[in-house]
Protein backbone atom coordinates (compact mmCIF):
# COMPACT_ATOMS: atom_id res chain seq x y z
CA UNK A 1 158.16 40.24 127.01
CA UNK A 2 158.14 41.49 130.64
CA UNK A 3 154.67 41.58 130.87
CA UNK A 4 153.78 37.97 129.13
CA UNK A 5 156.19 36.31 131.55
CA UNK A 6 154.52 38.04 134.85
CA UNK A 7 150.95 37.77 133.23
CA UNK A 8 150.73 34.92 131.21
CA UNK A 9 153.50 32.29 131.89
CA UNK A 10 152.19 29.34 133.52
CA UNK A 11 154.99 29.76 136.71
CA UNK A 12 154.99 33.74 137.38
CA UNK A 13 156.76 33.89 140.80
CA UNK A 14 160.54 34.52 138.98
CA UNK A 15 158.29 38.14 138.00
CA UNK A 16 156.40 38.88 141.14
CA UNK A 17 158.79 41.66 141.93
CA UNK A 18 157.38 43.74 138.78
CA UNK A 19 155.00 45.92 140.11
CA UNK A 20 154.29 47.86 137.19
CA UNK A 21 155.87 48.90 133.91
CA UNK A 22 155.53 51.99 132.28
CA UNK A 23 156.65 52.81 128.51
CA UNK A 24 158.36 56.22 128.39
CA UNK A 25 160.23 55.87 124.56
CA UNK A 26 160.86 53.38 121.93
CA UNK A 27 164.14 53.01 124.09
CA UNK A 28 163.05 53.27 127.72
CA UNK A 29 160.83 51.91 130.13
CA UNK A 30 160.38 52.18 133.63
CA UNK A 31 160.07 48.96 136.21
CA UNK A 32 158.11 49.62 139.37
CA UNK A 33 159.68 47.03 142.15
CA UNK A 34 157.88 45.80 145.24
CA UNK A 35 159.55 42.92 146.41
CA UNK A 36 157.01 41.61 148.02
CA UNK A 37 153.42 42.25 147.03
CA UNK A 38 151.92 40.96 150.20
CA UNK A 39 152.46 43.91 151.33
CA UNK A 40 149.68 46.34 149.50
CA UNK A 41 150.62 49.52 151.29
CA UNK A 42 154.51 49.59 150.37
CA UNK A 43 156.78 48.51 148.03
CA UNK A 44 159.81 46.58 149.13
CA UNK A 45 162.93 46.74 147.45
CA UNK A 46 163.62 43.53 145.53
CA UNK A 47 168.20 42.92 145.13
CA UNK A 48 167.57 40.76 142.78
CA UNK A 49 166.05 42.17 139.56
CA UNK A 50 169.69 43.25 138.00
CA UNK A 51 169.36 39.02 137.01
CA UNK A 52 165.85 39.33 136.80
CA UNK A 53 166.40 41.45 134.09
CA UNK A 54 168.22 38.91 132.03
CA UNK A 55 165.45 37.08 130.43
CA UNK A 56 164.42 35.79 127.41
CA UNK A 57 163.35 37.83 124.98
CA UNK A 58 160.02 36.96 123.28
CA UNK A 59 160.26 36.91 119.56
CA UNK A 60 158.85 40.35 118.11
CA UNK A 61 156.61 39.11 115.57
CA UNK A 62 154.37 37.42 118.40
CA UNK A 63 154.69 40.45 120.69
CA UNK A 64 154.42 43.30 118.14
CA UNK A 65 151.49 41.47 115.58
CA UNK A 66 149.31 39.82 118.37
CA UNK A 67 148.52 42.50 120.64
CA UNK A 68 144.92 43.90 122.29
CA UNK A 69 143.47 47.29 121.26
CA UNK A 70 145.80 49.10 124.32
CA UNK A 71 148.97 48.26 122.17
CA UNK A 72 150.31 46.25 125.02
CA UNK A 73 148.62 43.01 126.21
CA UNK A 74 148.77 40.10 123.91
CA UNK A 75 146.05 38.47 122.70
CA UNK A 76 146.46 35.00 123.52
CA UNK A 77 143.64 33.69 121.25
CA UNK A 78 145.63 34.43 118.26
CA UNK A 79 146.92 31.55 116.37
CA UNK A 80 150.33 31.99 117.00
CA UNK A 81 150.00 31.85 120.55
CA UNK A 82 148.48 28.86 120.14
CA UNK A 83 151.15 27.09 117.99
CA UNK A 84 153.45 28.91 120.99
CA UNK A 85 151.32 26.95 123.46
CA UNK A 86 152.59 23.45 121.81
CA UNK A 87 156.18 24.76 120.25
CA UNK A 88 158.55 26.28 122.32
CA UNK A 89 161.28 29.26 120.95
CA UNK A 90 164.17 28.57 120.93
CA UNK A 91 165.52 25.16 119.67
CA UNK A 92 167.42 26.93 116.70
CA UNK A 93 168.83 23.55 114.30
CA UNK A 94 166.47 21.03 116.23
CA UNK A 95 162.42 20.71 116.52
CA UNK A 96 160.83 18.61 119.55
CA UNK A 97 160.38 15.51 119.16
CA UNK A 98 159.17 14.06 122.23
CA UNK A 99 158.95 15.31 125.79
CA UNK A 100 158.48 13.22 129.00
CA UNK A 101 157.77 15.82 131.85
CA UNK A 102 160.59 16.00 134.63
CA UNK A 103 162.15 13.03 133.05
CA UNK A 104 163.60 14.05 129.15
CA UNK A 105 163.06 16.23 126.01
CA UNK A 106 163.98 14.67 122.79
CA UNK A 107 164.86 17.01 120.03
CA UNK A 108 165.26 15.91 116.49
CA UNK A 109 167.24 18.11 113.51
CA UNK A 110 164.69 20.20 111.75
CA UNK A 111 165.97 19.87 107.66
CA UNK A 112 164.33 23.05 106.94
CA UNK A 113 166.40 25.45 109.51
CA UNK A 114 167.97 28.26 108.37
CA UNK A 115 171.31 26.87 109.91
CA UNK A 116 171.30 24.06 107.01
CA UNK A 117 170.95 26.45 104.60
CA UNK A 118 174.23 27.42 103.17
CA UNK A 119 172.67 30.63 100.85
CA UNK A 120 172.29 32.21 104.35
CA UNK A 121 175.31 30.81 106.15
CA UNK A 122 177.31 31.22 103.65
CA UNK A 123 177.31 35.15 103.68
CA UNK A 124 181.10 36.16 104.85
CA UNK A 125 179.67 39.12 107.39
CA UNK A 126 178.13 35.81 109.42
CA UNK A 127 182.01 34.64 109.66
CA UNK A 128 179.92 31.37 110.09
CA UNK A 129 182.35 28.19 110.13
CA UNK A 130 184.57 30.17 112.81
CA UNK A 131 181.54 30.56 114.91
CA UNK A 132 179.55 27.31 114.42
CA UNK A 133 181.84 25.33 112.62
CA UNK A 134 180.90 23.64 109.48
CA UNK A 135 179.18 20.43 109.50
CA UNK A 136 176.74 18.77 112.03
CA UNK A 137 176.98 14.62 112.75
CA UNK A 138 173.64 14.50 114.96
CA UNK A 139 170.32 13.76 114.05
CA UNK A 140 168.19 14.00 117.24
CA UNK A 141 169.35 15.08 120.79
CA UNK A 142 168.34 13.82 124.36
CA UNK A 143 168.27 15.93 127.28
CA UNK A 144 168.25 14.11 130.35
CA UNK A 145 166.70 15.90 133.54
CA UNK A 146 168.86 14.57 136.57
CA UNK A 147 167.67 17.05 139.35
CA UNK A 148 170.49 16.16 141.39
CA UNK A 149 174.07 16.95 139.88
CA UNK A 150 176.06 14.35 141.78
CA UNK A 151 173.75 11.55 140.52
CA UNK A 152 174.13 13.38 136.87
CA UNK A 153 178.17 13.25 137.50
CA UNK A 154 178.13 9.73 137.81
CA UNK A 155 175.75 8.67 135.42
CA UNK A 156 177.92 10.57 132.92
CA UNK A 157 181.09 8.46 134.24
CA UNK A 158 179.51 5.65 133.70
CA UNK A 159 178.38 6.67 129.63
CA UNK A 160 174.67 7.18 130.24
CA UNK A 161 175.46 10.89 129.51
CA UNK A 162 177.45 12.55 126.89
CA UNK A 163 177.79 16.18 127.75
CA UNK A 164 177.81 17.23 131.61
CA UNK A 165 178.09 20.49 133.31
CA UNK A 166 181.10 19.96 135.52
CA UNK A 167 181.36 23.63 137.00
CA UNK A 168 180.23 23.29 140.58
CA UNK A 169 182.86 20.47 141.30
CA UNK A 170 186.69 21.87 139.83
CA UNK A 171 188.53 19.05 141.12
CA UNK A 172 186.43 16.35 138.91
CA UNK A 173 186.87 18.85 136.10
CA UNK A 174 190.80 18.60 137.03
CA UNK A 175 190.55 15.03 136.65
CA UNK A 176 189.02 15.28 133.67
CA UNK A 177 191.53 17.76 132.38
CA UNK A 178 194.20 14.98 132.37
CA UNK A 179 192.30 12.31 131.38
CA UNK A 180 192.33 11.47 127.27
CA UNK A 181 188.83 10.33 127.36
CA UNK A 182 187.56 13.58 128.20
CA UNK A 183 187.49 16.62 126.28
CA UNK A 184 186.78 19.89 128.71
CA UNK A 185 185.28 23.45 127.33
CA UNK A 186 185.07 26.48 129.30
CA UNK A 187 182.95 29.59 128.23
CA UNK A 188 182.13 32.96 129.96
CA UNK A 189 178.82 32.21 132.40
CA UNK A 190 176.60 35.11 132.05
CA UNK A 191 176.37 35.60 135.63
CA UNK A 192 178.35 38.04 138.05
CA UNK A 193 179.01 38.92 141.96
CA UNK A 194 179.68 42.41 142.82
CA UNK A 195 179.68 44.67 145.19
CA UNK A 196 177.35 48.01 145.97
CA UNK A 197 176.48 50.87 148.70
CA UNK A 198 173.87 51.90 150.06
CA UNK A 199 174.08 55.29 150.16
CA UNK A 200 171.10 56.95 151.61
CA UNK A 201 171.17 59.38 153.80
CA UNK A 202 170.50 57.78 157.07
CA UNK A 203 173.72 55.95 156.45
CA UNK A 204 176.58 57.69 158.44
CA UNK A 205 178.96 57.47 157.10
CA UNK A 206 178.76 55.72 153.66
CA UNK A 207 175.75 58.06 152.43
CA UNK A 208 176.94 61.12 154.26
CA UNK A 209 175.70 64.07 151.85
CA UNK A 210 178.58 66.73 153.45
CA UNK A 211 181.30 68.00 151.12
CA UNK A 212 184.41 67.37 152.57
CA UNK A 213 186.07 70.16 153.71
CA UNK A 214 189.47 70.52 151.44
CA UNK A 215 187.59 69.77 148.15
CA UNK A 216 183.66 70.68 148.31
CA UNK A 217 183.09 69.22 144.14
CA UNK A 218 183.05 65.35 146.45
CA UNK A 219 181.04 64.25 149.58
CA UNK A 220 182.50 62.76 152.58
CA UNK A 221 180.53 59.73 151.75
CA UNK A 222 181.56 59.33 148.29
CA UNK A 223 184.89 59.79 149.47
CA UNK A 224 184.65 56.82 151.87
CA UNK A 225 183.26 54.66 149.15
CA UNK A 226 185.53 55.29 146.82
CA UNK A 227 188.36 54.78 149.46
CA UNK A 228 186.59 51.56 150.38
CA UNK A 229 186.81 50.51 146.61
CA UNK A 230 190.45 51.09 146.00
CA UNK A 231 190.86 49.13 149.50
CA UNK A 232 189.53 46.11 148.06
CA UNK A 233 191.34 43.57 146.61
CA UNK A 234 189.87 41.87 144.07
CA UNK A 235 192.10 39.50 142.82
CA UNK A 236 193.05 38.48 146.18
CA UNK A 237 189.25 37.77 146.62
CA UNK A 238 189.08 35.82 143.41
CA UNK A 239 192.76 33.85 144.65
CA UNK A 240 191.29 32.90 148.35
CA UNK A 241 187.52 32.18 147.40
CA UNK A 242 187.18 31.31 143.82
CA UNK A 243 190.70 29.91 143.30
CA UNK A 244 191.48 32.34 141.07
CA UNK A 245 189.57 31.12 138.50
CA UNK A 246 186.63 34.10 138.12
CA UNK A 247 186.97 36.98 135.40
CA UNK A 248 187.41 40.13 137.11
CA UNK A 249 185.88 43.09 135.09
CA UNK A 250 185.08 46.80 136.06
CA UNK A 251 181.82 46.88 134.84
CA UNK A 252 178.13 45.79 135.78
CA UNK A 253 177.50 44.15 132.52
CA UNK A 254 178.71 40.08 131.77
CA UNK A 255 182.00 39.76 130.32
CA UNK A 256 180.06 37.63 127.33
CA UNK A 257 178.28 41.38 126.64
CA UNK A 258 181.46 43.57 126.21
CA UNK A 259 180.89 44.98 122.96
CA UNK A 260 178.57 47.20 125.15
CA UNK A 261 181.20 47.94 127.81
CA UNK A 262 181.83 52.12 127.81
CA UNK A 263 185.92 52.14 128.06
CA UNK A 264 185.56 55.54 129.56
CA UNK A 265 185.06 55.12 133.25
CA UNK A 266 186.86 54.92 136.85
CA UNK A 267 188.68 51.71 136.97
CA UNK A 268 188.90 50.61 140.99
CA UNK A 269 192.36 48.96 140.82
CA UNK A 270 193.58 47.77 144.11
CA UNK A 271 195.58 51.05 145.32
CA UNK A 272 196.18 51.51 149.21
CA UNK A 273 197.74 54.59 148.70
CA UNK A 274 194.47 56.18 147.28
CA UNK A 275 192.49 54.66 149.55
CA UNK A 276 194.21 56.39 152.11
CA UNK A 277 194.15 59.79 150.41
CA UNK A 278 190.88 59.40 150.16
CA UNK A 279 190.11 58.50 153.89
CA UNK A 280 191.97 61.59 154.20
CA UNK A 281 189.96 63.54 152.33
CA UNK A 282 186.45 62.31 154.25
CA UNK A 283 188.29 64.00 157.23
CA UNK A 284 189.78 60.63 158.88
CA UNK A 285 193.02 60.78 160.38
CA UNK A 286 195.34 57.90 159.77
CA UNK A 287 197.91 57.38 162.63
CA UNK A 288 199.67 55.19 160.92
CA UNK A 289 200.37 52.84 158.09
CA UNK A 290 197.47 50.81 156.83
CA UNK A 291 195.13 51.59 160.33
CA UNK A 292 192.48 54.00 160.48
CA UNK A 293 190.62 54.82 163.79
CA UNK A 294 187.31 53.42 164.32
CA UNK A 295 184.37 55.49 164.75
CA UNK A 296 183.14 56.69 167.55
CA UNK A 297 179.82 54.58 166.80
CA UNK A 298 179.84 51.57 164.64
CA UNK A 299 179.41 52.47 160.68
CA UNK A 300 175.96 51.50 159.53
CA UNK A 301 177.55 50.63 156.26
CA UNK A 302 177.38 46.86 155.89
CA UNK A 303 175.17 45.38 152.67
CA UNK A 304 172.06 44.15 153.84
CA UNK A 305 170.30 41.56 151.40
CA UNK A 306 166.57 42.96 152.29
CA UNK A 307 167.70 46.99 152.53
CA UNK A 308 167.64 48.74 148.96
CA UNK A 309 170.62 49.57 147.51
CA UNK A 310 171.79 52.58 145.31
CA UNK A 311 174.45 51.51 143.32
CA UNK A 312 176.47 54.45 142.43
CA UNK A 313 179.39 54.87 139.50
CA UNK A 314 181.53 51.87 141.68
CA UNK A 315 181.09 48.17 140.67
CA UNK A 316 183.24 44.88 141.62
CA UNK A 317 182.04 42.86 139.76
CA UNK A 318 183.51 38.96 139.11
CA UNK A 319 182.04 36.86 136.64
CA UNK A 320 181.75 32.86 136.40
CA UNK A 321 183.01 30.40 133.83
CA UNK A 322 181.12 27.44 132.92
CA UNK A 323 182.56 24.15 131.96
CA UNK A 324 181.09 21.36 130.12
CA UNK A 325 182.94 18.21 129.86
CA UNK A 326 181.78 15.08 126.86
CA UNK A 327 183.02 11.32 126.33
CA UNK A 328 182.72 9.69 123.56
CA UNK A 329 182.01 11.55 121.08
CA UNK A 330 182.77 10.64 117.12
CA UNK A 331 182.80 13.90 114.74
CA UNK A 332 181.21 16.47 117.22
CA UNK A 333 182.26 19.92 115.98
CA UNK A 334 181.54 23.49 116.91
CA UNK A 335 182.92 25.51 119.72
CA UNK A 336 179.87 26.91 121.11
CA UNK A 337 177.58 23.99 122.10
């Protein structure tokens, strides 16, 4: 998938970052980063590729049954890749029906999907009706492309649009909220914010390699981090900057993926008292009550977007909702449009 989206796809730049890939298992490969290939004598770290890495997966039968004699490129003269090059993956119920480019994309319900067909849907494992719900009132669907979301606000007010993503502007989604003609749906955005060190060595304090001197199994700069992390508020963060209204979750995987999350780990709960302990422990004296003296020399440990980062056992990490508001709307069911 990785390498038809840097290799093939018509608009590449999202993938520029990949300098190479290498396969090691059926479970593992390795990414090569260079975040910025201008430069052909070193590879730049690239912050980005955590998102980067949440793609689109290509389906397997194109990747795995239309491949070159190395195993790895695809051939693109195969015949599906050129149905692929007029029928994009994806669409699930619907098929395209018509697409005007930067203006719309009409899709129209495709009879023959496996959705329709109640000998698969019907199986009890799919727990199907919960999920999807149970009947579907549309025939075709329009998707407008309104660059601009305040022009795309207001031509849904005024019923040129029937679904609109309203989660960049809370207090029309507030307004909505209280207003009978809307109907308002929130889900889990699979995006998140956190926070990470960057621990290498030449990093005073924060990547400082020395065991500190009461308890040698934990380094003076992993004592300072983790100090750092139990200083940190997080749900006053969320309360002052997000208005409280951004999932807070101690892992660097979306909310939407939990099923994967490993309950076993250190959860960073907002604990002053440990924070000082720890300070402590990194060989910082605290005079008094929530101060600790500064360094003689300013700490080198602030995040800096272009420097690489080692993120190490200690995530923050706060997660988005989305909301999609829709008027008007006669026998519309299903929970997870």
């Amino acid at each position: 998938t990785f390498y038809s989206w840097k290799h093939l796809a018509t608009d590449s730049r999202p993938y520029e970052w990949i300098d190479k890939m290498e396969i090691i298992d059926e479970y593992t490969i390795d990414f090569f980063i260079d975040g910025n290939p201008e430069t052909p004598h070193s590879n730049e770290p690239y912050t980005h590729f955590f998102s980067r890495l949440n793609t689109y997966i290509l389906p397997e039968h194109y990747l795995n049954q239309t491949q070159l004699a190395d195993g790895v490129t695809p051939d693109i003269t195969h015949e599906s890749w050129d149905r692929f090059a007029t029928n994009c993956f994806g669409t699930s119920l619907f098929r395209l029906n018509n697409y005007i480019e930067d203006v719309e994309t009409e899709l129209t319900v495709w009879d023959d999907c496996w959705w329709l067909n109640e000998t698969i849907t019907a199986d009890p494992d799919l727990n199907w009706d919960n999920r999807f719900g149970n009947k579907w009132e549309f025939d075709s669907w329009r998707i407008r492309i309104i660059p601009d979301q305040q022009t795309a606000v207001l031509e849904f007010e005024a019923g040129k649009v029937d679904i609109q993503d309203i989660t960049i502007y809370p207090e029309k989604r507030d307004e909505f909220i209280y207003n009978p003609s809307f109907e308002v749906k929130n889900k889990i955005n699979g995006n998140l914010g956190f926070f990470g060190y960057n621990i290498r060595e030449d990093r005073e304090y924060i990547g400082d390699r020395t065991p500190c001197e009461t308890n040698a199994s934990i380094t003076k700069g992993l004592a300072i981090r983790k100090a750092i992390s139990y200083a940190l508020d997080r749900n006053e963060i969320n309360k002052i900057i997000h208005q409280g209204e951004f999932n807070i979750t101690d892992h660097p995987i979306y909310p939407i993926k939990g099923i994967w999350y490993n309950p076993d780990i250190i959860r960073y709960t907002h604990d002053l008292d440990k924070a000082r302990d720890y300070m402590k422990l990194a060989g910082f004296e605290i005079t008094k009550e929530g101060s600790i003296p500064p360094p003689p020399n300013p700490s080198p440990s602030i995040i800096i977007g272009n420097k690489l980062w080692i993120i190490l056992g200690t995530f923050f990490t706060i997660g988005l909702a989305s909301y999609l508001v829709r008027k008007g709307l006669k026998n519309f069911s299903g929970e997870n449009y």
